[in-house]
Every structure is written in structure tokens, then in C-alpha cells.
N, C-alpha and C. Protein backbone atom coordinates (compact mmCIF):
# COMPACT_ATOMS: atom_id res chain seq x y z
N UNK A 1 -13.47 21.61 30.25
CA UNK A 1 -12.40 21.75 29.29
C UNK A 1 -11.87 20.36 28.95
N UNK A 2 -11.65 20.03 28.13
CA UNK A 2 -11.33 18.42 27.32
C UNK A 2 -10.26 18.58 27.07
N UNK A 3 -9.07 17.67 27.36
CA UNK A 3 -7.53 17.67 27.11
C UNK A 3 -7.23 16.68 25.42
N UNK A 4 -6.73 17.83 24.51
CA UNK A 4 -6.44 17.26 23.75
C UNK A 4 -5.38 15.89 23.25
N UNK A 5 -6.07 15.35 22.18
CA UNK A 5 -5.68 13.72 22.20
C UNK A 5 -4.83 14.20 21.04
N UNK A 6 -3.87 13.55 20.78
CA UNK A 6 -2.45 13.74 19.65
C UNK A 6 -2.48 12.46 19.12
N UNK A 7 -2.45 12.66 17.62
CA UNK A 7 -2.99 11.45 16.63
C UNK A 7 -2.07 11.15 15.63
N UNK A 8 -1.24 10.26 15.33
CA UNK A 8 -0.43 10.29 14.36
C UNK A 8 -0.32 8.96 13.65
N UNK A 9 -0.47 9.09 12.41
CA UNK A 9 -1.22 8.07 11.35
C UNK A 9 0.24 7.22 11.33
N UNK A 10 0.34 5.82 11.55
CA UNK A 10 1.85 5.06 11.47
C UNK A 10 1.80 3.93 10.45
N UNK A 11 0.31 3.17 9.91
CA UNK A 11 0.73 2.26 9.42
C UNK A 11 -1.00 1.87 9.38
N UNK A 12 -1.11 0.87 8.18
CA UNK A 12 -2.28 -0.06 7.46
C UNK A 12 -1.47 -0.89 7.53
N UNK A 13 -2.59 -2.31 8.32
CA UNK A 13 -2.50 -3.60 7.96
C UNK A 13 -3.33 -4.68 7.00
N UNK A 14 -2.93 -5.11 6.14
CA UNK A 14 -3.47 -5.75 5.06
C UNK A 14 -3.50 -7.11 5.74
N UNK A 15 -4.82 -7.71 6.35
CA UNK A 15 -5.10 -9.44 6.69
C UNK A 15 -4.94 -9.94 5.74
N UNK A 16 -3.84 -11.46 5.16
CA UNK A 16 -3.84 -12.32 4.45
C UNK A 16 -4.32 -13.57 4.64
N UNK A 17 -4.04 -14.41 3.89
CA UNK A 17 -4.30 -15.86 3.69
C UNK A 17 -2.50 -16.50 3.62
N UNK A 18 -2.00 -15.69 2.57
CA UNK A 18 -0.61 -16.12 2.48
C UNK A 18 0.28 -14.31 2.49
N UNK A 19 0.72 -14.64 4.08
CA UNK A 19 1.53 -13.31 4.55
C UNK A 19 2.79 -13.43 3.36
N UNK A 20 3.75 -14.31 2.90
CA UNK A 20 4.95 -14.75 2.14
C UNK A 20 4.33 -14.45 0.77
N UNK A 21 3.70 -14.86 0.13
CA UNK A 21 3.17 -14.59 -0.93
C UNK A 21 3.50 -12.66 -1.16
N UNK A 22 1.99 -12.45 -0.42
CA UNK A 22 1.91 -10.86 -0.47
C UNK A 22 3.23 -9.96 0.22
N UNK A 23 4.21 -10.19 1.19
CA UNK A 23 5.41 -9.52 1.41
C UNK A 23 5.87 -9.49 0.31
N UNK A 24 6.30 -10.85 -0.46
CA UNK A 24 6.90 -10.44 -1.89
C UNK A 24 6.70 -9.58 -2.81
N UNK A 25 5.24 -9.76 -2.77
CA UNK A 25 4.72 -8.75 -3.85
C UNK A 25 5.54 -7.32 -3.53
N UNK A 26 4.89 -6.77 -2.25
CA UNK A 26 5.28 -5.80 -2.12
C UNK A 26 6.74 -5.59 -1.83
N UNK A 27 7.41 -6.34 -1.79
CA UNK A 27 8.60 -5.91 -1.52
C UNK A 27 9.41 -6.11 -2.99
N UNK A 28 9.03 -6.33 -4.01
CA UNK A 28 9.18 -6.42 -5.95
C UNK A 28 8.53 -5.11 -6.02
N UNK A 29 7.38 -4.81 -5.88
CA UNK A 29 6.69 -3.59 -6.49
C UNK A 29 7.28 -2.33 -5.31
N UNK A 30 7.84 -2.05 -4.34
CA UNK A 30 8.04 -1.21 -4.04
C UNK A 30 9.67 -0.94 -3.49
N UNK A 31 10.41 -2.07 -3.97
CA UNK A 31 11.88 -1.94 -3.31
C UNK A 31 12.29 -2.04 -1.89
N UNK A 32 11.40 -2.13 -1.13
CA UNK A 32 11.57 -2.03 0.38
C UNK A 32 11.11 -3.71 1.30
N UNK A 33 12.81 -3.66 1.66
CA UNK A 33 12.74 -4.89 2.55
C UNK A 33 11.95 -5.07 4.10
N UNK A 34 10.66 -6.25 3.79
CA UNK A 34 10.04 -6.41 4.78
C UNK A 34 11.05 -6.95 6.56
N UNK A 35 10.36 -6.46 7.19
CA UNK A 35 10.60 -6.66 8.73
C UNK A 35 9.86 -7.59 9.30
N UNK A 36 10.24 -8.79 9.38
CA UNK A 36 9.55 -9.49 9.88
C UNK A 36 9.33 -9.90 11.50
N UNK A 37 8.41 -10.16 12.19
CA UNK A 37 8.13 -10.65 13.41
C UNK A 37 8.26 -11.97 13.53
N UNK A 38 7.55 -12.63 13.11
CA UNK A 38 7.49 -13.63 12.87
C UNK A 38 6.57 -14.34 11.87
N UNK A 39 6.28 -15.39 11.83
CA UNK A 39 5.63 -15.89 10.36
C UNK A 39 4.93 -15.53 10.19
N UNK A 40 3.77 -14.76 10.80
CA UNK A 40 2.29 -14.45 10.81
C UNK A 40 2.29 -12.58 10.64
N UNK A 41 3.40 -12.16 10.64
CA UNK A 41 3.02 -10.45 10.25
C UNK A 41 5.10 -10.11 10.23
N UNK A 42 4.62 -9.44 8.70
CA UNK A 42 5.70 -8.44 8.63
C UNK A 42 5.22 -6.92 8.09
N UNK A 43 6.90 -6.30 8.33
CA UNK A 43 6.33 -4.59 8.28
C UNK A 43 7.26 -4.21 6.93
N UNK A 44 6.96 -3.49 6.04
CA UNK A 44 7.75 -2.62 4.92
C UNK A 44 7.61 -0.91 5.65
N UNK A 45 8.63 -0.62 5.91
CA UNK A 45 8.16 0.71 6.23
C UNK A 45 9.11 1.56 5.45
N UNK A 46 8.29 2.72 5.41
CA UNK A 46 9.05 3.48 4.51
C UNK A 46 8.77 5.04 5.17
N UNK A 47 9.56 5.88 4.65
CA UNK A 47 9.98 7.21 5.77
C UNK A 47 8.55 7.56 6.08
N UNK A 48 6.63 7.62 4.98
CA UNK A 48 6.34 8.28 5.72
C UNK A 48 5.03 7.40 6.52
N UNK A 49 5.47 6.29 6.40
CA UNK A 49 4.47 5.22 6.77
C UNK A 49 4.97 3.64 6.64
N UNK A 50 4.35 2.52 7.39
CA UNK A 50 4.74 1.32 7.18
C UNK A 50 3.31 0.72 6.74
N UNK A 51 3.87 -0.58 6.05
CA UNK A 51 2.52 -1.58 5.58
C UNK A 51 3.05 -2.69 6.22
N UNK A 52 2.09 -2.83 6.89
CA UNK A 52 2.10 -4.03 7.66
C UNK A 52 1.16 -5.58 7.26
N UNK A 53 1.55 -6.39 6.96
CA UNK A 53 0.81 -7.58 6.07
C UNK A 53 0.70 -8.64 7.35
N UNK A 54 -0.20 -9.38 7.94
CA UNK A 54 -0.30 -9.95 8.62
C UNK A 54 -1.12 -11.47 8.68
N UNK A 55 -1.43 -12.24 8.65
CA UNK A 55 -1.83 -13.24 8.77
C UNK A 55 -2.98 -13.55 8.97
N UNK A 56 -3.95 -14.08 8.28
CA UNK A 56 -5.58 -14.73 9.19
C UNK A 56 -5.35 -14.99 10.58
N UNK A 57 -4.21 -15.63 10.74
CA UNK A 57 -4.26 -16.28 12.24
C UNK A 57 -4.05 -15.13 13.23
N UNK A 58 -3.83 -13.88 13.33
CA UNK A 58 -3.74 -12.73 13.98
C UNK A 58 -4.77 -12.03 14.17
N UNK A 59 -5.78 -12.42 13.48
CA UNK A 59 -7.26 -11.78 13.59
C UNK A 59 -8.02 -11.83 15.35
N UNK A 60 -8.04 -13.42 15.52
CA UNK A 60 -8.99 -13.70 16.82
C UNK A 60 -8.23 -13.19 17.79
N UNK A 61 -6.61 -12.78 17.81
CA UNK A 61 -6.63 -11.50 18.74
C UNK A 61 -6.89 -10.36 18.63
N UNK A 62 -7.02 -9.82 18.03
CA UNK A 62 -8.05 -9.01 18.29
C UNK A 62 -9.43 -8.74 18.82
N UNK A 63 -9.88 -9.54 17.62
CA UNK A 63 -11.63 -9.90 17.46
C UNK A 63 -12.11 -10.82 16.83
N UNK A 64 -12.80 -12.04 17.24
CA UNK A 64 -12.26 -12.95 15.88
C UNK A 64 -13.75 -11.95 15.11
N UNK A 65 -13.15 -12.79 13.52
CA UNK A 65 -13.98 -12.81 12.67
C UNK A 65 -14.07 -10.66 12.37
N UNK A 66 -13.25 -10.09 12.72
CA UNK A 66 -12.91 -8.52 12.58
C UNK A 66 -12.59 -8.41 11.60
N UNK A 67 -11.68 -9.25 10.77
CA UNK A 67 -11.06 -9.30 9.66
C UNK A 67 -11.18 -9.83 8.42
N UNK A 68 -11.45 -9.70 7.30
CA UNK A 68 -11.32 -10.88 6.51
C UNK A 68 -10.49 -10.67 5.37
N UNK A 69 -9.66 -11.23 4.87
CA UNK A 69 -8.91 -11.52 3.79
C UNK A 69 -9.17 -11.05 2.53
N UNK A 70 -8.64 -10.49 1.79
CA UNK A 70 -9.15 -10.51 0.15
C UNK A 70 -10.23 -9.92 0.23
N UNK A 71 -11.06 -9.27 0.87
CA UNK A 71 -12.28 -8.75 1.07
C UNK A 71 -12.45 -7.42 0.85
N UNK A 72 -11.21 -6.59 0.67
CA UNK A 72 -11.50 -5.05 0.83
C UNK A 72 -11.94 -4.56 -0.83
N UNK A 73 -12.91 -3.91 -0.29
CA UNK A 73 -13.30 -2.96 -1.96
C UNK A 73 -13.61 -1.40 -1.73
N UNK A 74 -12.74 -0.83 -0.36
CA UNK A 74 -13.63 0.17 -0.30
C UNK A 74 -12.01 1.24 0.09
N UNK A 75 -10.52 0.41 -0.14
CA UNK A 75 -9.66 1.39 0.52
C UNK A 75 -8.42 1.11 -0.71
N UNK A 76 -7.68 2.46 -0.66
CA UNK A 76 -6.51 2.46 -2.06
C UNK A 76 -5.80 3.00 -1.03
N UNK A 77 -4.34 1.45 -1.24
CA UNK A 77 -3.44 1.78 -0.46
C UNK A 77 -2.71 2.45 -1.60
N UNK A 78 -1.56 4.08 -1.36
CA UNK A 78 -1.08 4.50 -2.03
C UNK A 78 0.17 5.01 -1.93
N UNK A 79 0.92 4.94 -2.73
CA UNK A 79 2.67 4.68 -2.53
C UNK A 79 2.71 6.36 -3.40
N UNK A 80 3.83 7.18 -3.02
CA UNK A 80 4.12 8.59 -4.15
C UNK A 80 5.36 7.68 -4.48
N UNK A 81 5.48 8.17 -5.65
CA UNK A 81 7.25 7.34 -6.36
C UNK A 81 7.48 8.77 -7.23
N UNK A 82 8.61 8.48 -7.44
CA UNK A 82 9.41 9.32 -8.24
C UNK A 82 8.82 9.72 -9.63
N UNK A 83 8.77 8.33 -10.14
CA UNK A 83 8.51 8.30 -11.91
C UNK A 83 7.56 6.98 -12.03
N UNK A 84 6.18 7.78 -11.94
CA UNK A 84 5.42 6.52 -12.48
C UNK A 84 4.83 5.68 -13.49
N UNK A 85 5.99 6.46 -14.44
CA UNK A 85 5.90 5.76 -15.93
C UNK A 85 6.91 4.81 -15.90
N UNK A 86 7.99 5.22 -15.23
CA UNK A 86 8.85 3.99 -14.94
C UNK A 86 9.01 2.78 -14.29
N UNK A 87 7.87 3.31 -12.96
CA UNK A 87 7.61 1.96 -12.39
C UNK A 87 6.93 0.85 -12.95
N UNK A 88 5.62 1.69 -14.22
CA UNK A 88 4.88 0.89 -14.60
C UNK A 88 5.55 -0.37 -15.36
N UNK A 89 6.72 0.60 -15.95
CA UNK A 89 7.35 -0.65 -16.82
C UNK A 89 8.06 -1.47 -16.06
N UNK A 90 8.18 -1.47 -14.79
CA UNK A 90 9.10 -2.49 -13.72
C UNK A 90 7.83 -3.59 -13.63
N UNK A 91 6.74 -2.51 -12.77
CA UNK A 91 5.35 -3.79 -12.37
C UNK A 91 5.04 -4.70 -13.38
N UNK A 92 5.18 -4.27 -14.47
CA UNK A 92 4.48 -5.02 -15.78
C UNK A 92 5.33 -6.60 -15.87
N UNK A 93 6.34 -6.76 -14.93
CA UNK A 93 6.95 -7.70 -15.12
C UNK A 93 6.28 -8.88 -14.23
N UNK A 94 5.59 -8.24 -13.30
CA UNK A 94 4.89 -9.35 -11.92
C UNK A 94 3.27 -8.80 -11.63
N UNK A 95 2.94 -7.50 -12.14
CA UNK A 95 1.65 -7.18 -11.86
C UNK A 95 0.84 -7.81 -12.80
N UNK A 96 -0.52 -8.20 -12.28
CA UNK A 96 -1.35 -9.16 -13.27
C UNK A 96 -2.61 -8.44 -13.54
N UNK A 97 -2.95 -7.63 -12.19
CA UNK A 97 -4.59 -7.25 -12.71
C UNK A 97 -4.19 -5.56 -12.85
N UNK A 98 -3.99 -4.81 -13.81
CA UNK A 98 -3.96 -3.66 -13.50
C UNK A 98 -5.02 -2.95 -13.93
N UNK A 99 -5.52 -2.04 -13.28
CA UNK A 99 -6.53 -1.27 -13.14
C UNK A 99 -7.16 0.75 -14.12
N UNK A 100 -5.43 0.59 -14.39
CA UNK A 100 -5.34 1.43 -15.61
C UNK A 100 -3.95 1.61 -15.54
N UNK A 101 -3.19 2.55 -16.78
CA UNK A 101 -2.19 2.78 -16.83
C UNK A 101 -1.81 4.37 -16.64
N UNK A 102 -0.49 4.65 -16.74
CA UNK A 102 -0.35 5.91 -15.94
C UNK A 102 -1.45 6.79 -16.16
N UNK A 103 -1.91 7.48 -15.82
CA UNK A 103 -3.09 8.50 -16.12
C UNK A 103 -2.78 9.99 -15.47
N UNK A 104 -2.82 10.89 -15.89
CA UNK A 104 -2.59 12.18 -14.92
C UNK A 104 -4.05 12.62 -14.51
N UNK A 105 -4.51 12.48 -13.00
CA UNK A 105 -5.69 13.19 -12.65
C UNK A 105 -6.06 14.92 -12.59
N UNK A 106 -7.44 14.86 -12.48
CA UNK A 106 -7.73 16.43 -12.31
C UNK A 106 -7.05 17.13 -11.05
N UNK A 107 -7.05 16.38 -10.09
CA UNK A 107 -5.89 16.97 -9.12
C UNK A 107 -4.41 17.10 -9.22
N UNK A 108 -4.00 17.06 -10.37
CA UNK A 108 -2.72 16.76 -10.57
C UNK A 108 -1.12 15.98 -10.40
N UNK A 109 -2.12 14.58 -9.91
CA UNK A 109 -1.20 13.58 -10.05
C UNK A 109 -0.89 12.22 -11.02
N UNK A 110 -0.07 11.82 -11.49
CA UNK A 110 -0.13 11.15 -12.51
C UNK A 110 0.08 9.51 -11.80
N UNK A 111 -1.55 8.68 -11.81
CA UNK A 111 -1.30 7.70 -11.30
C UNK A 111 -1.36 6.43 -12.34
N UNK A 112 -1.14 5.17 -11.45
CA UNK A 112 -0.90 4.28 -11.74
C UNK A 112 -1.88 3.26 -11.00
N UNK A 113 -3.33 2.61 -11.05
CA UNK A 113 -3.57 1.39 -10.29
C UNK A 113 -3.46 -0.17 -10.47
N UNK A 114 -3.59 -0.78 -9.97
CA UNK A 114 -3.55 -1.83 -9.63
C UNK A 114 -3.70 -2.74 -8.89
N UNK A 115 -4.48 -4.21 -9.09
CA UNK A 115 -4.50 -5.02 -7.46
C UNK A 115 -3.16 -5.41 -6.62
N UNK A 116 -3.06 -6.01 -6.00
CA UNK A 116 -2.36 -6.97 -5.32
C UNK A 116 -2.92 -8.48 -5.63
N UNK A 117 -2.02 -9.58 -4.85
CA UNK A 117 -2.31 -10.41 -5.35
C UNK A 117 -3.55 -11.16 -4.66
N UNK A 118 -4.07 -10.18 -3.53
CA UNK A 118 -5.07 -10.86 -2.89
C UNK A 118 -6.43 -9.54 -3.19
N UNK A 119 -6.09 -8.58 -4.13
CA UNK A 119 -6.87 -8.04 -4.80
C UNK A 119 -7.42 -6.25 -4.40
N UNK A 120 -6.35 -6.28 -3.60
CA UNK A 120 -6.63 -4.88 -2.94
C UNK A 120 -5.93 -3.97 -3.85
N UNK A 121 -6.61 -2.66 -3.90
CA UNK A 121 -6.34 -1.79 -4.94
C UNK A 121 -5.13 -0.94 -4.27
N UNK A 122 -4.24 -0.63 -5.14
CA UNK A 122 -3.00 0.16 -5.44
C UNK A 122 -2.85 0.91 -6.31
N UNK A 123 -2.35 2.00 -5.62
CA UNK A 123 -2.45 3.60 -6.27
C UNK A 123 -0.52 4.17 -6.35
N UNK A 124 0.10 3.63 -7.22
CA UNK A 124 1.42 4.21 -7.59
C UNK A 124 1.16 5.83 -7.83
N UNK A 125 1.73 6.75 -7.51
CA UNK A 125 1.34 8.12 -8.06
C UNK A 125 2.62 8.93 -8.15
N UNK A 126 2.96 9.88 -8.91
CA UNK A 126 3.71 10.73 -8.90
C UNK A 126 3.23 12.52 -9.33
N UNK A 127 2.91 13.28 -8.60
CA UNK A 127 2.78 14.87 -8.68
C UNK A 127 3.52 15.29 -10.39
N UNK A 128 2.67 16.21 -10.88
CA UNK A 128 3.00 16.51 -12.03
C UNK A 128 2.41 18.04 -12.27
N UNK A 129 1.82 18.89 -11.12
CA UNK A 129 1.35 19.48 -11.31
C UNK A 129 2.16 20.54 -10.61
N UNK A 130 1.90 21.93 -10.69
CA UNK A 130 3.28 22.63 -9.81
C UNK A 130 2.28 22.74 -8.40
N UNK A 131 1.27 22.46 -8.31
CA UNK A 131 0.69 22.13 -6.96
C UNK A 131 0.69 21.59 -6.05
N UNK A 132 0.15 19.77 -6.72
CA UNK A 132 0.75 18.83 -6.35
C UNK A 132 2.31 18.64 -6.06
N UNK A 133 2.89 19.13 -6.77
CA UNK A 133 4.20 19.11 -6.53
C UNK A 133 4.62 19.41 -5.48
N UNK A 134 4.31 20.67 -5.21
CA UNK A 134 4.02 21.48 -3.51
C UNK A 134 3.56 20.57 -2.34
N UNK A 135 2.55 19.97 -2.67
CA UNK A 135 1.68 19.05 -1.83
C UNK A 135 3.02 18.36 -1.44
N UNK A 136 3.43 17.41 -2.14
CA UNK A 136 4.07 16.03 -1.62
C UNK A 136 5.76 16.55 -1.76
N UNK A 137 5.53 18.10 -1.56
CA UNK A 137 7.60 18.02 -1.92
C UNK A 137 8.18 17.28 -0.36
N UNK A 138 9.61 16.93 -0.93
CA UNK A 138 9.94 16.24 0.01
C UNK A 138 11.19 16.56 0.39
């Protein structure tokens, strides 16, 4: 008989080059004041998850060379917001590469992408569907 393991999802860390740079970003595009540790990693957390932005130099504890910077093409970090026609017109003031504009998907959410400034993809979204709606009520 195998004793079950209890798993609870708390947080993505994004490896940088410039941790100050990218906190800003995110803390302009999403309203939420970073927590910092110290120079090399801070946290934005928000009720149902934190983003944690951390430093190259935090890598070789781990593992070196585990990590690399600016490198991801394969993960969409994704924020739910209220109104994502409204945010768009906030981002448009500091976002540079965007990836499309609001769009409502076949699953019924109306998103928003975009990079960051070290190029990782971002998924603004807001439910528009009475499904979705269900999904993410809060």
C-alpha cells in the first residue's frame, strides 16, 4: 500500500540576467508589489500563486548550468484579470513585443499575449463564456 503524497502548485520562477529590470515589468503590468529577498530573487504573489524572478547567479545552487535565461519557448505564464481589454490599453504603454491583441478563444476566454522583456510569453486572460466563467469564479 503506498502513502499518498499531497501536492500543491505555489509558484514559477523566471531565471534572469537583470532580476530589477524584469520585477518592474511585472510589477507595471500586473499591479502587484514585488517581495524582495535580496538582490538576486524577488516574489509578486498574488492570492492564487506567486512569480518568483530570480537571478543567473542562483542557478549553480541548485545545478549549475539547470537554468538559462531568456531561453524559454515552451511555457505561458498566465495572469486571469478582470477586463482584458482594459489592461491591454494600460500594457500598451510599456509592452513592446505583443503577441496578439485581445482575442476570445474556443474555450471561452478572452486573451491577451505577450513577451516580457526577456521574452517569455504572457497570457493576460479574462472568462467570457458562462463556462469559463464558472471555471475561474472567484
Amino acid at each position: 500500500m503506498s502513502e499518498e503524497i499531497i501536492v500543491d502548485f505555489v509558484s514559477i520562477r523566471i531565471i534572469t540576467e537583470d532580476v530589477e529590470r524584469l520585477v518592474s515589468f511585472y510589477e507595471q503590468a500586473t499591479g502587484v508589489t514585488a517581495n524582495w529577498g535580496n538582490e538576486n530573487f524577488a516574489e509578486l504573489a498574488t492570492a492564487a500563486g506567486t512569480l518568483a524572478i530570480a537571478s543567473t547567479r542562483t542557478v549553480p545552487v541548485f545545478a549549475p548550468g539547470a537554468a538559462r535565461a531568456a531561453a524559454n519557448h515552451s511555457v505561458i505564464i498566465e495572469f486571469l484579470v478582470d477586463d482584458v481589454d482594459a489592461v491591454y490599453e494600460k500594457l500598451g504603454r510599456f509592452v513592446h513585443d505583443f503577441v496578439n491583441q485581445p482575442t476570445t478563444m474556443p474555450w471561452g476566454n478572452r486573451s491577451l499575449l505577450f513577451r516580457d522583456p526577456d521574452g517569455n510569453l504572457v497570457n493576460f486572460f479574462t472568462p467570457v463564456t458562462p463556462e469559463a466563467k464558472q471555471k475561474f469564479s472567484r
